[in-house]
Protein backbone atom coordinates (compact mmCIF):
# COMPACT_ATOMS: atom_id res chain seq x y z
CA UNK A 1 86.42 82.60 68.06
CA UNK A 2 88.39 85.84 67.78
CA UNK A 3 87.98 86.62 70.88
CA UNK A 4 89.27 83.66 72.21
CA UNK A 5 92.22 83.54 70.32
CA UNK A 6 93.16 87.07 71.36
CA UNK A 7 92.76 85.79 75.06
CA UNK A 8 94.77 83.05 74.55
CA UNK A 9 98.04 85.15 72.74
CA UNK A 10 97.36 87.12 76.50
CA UNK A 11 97.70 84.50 78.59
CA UNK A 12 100.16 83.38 76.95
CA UNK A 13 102.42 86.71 77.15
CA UNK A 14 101.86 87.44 80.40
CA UNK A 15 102.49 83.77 81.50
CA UNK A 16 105.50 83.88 79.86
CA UNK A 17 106.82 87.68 81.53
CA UNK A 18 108.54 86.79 83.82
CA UNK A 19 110.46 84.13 81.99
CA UNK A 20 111.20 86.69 79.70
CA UNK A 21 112.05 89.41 82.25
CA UNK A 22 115.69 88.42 82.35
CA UNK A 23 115.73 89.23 78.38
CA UNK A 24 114.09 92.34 78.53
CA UNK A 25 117.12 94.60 78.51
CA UNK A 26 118.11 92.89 75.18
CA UNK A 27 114.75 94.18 74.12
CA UNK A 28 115.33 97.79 72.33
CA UNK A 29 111.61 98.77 72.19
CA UNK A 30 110.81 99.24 75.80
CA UNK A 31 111.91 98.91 79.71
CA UNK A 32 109.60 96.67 81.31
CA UNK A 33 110.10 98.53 84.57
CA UNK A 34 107.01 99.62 85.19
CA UNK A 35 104.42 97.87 87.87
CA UNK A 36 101.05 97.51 87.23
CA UNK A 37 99.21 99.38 90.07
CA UNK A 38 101.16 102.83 88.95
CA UNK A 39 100.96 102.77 85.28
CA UNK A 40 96.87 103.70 85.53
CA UNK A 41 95.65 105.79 82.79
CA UNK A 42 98.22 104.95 80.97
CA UNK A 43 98.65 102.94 77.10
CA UNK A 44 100.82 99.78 78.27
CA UNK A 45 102.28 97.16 76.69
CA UNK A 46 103.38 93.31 78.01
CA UNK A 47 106.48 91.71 77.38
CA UNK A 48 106.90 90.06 73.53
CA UNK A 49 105.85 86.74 72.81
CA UNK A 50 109.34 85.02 71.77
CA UNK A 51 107.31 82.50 70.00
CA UNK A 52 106.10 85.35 67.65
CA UNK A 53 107.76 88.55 68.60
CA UNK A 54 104.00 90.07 68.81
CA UNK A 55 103.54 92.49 72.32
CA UNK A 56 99.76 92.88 73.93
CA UNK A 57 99.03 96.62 74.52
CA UNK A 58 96.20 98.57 75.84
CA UNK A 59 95.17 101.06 78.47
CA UNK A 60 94.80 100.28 82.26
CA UNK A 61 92.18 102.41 83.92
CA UNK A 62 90.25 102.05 87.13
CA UNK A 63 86.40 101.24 87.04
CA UNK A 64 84.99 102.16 90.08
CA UNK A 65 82.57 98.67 90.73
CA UNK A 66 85.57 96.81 89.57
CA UNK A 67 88.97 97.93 90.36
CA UNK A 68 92.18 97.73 87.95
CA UNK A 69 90.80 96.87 84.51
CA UNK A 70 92.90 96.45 81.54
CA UNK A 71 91.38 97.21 78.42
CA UNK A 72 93.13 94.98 75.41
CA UNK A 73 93.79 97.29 72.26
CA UNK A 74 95.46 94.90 70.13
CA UNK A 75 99.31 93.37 69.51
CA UNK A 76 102.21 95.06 67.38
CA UNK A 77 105.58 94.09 66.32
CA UNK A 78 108.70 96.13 66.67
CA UNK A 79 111.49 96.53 64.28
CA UNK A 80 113.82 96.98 67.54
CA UNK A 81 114.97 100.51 66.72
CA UNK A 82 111.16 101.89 68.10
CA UNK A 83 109.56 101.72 64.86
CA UNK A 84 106.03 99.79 65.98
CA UNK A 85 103.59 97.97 63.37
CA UNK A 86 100.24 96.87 64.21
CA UNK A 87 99.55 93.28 63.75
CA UNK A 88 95.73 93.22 64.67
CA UNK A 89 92.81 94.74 63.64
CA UNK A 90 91.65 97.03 66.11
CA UNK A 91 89.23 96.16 69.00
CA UNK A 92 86.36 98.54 68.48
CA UNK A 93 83.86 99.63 71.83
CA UNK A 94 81.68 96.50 70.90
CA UNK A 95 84.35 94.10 70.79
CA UNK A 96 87.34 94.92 73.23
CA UNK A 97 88.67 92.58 75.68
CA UNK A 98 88.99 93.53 79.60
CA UNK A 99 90.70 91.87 81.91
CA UNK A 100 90.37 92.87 85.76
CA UNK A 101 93.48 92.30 87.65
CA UNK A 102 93.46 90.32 90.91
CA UNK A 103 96.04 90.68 93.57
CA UNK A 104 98.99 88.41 92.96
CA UNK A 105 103.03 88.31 91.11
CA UNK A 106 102.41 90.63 88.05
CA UNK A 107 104.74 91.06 85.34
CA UNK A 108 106.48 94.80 85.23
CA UNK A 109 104.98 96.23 81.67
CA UNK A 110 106.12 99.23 79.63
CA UNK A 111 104.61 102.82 78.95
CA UNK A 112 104.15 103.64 75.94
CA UNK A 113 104.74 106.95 75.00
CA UNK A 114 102.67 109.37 72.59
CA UNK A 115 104.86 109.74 69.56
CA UNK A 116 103.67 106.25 69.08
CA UNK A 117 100.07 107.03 68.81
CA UNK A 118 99.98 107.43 65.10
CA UNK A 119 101.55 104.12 64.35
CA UNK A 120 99.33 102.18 66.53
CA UNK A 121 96.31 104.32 66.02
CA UNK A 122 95.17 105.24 69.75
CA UNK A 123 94.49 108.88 71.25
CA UNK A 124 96.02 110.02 74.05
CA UNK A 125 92.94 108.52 76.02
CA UNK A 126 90.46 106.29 74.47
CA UNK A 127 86.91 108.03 73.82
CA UNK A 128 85.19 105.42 76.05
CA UNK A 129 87.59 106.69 79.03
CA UNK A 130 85.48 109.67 79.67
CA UNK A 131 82.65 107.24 81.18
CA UNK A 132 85.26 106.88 84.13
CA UNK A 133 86.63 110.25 84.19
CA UNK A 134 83.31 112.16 84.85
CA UNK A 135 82.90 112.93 88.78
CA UNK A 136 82.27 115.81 90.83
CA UNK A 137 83.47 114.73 94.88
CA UNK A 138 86.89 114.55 94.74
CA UNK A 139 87.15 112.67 98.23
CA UNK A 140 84.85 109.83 96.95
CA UNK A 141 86.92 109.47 94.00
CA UNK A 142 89.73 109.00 95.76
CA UNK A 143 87.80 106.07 98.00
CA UNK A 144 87.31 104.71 94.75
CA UNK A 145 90.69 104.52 93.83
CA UNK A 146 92.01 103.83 97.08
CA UNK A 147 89.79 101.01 97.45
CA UNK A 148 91.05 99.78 94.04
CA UNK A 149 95.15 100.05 95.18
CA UNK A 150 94.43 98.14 98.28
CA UNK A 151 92.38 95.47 96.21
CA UNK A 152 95.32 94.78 94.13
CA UNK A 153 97.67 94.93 97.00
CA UNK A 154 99.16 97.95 96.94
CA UNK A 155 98.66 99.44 100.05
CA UNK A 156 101.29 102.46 99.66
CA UNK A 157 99.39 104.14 96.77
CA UNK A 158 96.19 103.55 98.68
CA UNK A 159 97.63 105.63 101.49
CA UNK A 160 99.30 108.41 99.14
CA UNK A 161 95.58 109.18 97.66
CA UNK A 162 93.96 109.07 101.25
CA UNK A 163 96.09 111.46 103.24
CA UNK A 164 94.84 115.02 101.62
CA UNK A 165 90.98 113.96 101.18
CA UNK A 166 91.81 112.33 104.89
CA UNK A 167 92.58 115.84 106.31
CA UNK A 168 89.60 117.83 104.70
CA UNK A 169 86.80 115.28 104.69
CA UNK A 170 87.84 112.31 106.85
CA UNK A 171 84.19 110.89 107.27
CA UNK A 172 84.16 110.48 103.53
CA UNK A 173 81.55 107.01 103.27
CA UNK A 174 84.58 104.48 103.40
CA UNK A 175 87.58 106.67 103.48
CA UNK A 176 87.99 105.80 107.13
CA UNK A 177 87.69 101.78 107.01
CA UNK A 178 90.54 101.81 103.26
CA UNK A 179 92.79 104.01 104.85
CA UNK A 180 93.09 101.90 108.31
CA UNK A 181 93.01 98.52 105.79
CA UNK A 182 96.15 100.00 104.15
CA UNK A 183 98.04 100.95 107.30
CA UNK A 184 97.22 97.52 108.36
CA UNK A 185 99.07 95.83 105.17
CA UNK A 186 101.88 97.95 105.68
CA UNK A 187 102.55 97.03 108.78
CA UNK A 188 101.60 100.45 110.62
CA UNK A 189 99.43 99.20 113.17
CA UNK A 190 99.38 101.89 115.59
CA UNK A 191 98.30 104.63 112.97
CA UNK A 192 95.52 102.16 111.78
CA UNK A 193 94.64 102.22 115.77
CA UNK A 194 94.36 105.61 115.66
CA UNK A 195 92.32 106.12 112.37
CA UNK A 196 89.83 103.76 113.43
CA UNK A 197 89.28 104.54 117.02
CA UNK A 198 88.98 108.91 115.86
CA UNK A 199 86.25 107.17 113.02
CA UNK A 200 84.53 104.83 115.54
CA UNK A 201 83.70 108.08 117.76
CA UNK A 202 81.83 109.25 114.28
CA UNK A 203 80.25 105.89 113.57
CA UNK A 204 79.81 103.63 116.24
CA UNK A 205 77.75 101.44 113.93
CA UNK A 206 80.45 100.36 110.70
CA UNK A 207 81.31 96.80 111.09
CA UNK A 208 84.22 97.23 109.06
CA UNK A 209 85.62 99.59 111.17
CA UNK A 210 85.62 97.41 113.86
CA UNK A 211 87.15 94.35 112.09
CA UNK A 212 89.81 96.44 110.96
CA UNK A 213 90.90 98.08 114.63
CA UNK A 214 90.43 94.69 115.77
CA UNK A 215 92.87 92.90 113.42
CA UNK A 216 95.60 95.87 114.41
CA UNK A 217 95.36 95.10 118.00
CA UNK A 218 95.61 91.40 117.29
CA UNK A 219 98.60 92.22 115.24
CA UNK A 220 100.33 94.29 118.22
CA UNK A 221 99.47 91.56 120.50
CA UNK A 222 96.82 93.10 122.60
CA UNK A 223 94.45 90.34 122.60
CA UNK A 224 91.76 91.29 125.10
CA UNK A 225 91.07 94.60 123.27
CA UNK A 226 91.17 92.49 119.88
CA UNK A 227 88.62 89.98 121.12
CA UNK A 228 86.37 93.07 122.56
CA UNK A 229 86.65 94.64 119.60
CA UNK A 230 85.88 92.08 117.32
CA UNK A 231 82.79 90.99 119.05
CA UNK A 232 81.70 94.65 119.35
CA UNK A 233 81.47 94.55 115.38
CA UNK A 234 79.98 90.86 115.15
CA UNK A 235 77.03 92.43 116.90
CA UNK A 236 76.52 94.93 114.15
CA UNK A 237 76.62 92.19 111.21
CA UNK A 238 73.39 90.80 109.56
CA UNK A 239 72.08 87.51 111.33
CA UNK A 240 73.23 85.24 108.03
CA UNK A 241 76.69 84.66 106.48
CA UNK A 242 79.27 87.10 106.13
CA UNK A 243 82.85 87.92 104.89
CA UNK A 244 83.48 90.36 107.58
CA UNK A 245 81.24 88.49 110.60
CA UNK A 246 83.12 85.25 109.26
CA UNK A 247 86.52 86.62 109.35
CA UNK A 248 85.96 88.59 112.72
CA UNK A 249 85.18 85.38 114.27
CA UNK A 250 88.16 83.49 112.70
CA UNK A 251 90.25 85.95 114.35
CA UNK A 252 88.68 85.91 117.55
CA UNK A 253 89.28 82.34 117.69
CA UNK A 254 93.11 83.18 116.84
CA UNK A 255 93.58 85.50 119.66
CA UNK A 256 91.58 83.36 122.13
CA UNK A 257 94.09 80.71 120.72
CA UNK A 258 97.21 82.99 121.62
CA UNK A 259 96.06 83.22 124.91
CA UNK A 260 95.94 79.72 125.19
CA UNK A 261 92.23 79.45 125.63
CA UNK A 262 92.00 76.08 123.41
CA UNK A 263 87.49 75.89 124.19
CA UNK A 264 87.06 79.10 123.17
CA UNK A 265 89.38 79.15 119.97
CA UNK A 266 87.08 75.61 118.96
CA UNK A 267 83.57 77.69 119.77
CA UNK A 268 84.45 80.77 117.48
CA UNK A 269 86.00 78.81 115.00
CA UNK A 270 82.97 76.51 114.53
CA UNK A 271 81.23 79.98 114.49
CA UNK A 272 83.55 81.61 111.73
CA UNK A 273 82.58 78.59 109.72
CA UNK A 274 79.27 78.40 110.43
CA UNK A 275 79.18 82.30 109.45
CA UNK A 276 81.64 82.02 106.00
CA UNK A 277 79.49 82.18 102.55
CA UNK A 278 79.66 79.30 100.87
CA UNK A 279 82.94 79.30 98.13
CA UNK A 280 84.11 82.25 99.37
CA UNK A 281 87.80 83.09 100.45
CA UNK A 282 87.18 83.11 103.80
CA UNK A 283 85.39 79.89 103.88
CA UNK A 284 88.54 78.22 101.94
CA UNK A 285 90.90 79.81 104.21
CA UNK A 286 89.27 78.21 107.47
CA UNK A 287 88.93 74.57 105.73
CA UNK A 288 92.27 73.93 107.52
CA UNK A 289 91.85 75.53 110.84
């Protein structure tokens, strides 16, 4: 039950940011201009509650199987000239609250800094932390994390802790296929071209890689190369259901489509459905198509 309840004063802070965001500079504790994806390792706190003047703080780390996890600590009050007061018990290892963060509108939250420690009772970095913090190949880490940034769609940071692992161990397992994902979301096709076609000549066999060259080419308009491409990497998928086989089809039925090829852009669609996993976001996205 006290769980719950702590959930629901949450949801019903962070439902309310944005709301609130307009207020926030009449709020003397904090500046809520902090996003989400680059306040990592960091103690955090939401917007206030107006209802009860209470803010949700914890830390936001990065769990490798996971992503962006945020790790509820408790709620305080502020007296509005930065004097905080805890207004909850404290959530003990056995107990906390974690909430992983999906890609979508997030409210900006505020960093809270270490002469507040004592009056909220938190170190510098929770004991538990170290769990997350103990790893010895740097260029694997930064997969991890990079694969984490482009989950929650943010595609920039992904890139700014690929580059340097990028130039000293490029063939990292899945530094290759996160680093040409995040070129692709920012728009930089032809540099996601060129990371995947240099990795491709290292392995021939990664699916991914080949879904990922192939949705750059679609997105420069070179269609017969996307459609190659793509069902060069179907090949390498497993005979059943797939995210990637599903969504490699689903595109190859897009570019047959902007080439005005209306039989073939029915056959791999039927395929692409035939080829989605049941519930999944693929599968919801082709319901229409």
């Amino acid at each position: 039950m006290k769980k719950w309840l702590l959930f629901l004063l949450l949801m019903v802070a962070v439902s309310a940011a944005h709301a609130q965001f307009a207020n926030a500079e009449a709020d003397t504790a904090f500046k809520f201009t902090h996003r989400l994806s680059r306040s990592v390792n960091h103690w955090i706190a939401f917007p206030k509650d107006n209802a009860t003047g209470i803010y949700p703080f914890g830390y936001l780390y990065i769990d490798p199987s996971q992503g962006f996890l945020f790790n509820l600590e408790g709620f305080f009050t502020s007296n509005g000239n930065g004097t905080f007061t805890r207004v909850k018990r404290k959530i003990d290892e056995t107990t906390r609250l974690q909430y992983n963060l999906k890609p979508g509108p997030k409210p900006l939250v505020a960093i809270i800094e270490q002469d507040h420690n004592v009056e909220l009772d938190i170190d510098p970095r929770p004991d538990w932390y170290a769990n997350y913090n103990d790893y010895t190949d740097t260029a694997a880490h930064c997969v991890e994390w990079a694969k984490a940034y482009n989950g929650i769609k943010d595609p920039e940071m992904a890139v700014s802790v690929l580059l340097e692992p990028y130039r000293t161990a490029p063939h990292t397992p899945g530094l290759e296929v996160e680093l040409c994902h995040a070129y692709y979301e920012l728009k930089r096709f032809d540099e996601s071209i060129k990371v995947a076609e240099a990795a491709l000549l290292n392995n021939v066999g990664n699916a991914a890689l080949y879904k990922e060259l192939g949705n750059a080419q679609l997105s420069k308009g070179r269609l017969d190369e996307a459609i190659s491409t793509y069902t060069s990497g179907i090949k390498l998928c497993d005979a059943g259901p797939g995210d990637d086989k599903s969504e490699m089809a689903m595109y190859t039925a897009v570019a047959y489509g902007n080439k005005g090829n209306k039989e073939a852009y029915k056959k791999w669609i039927i395929y692409a459905k035939l080829w989605a996993p049941k519930k999944s976001e693929i599968a919801a996205l082709l319901e229409d198509m």
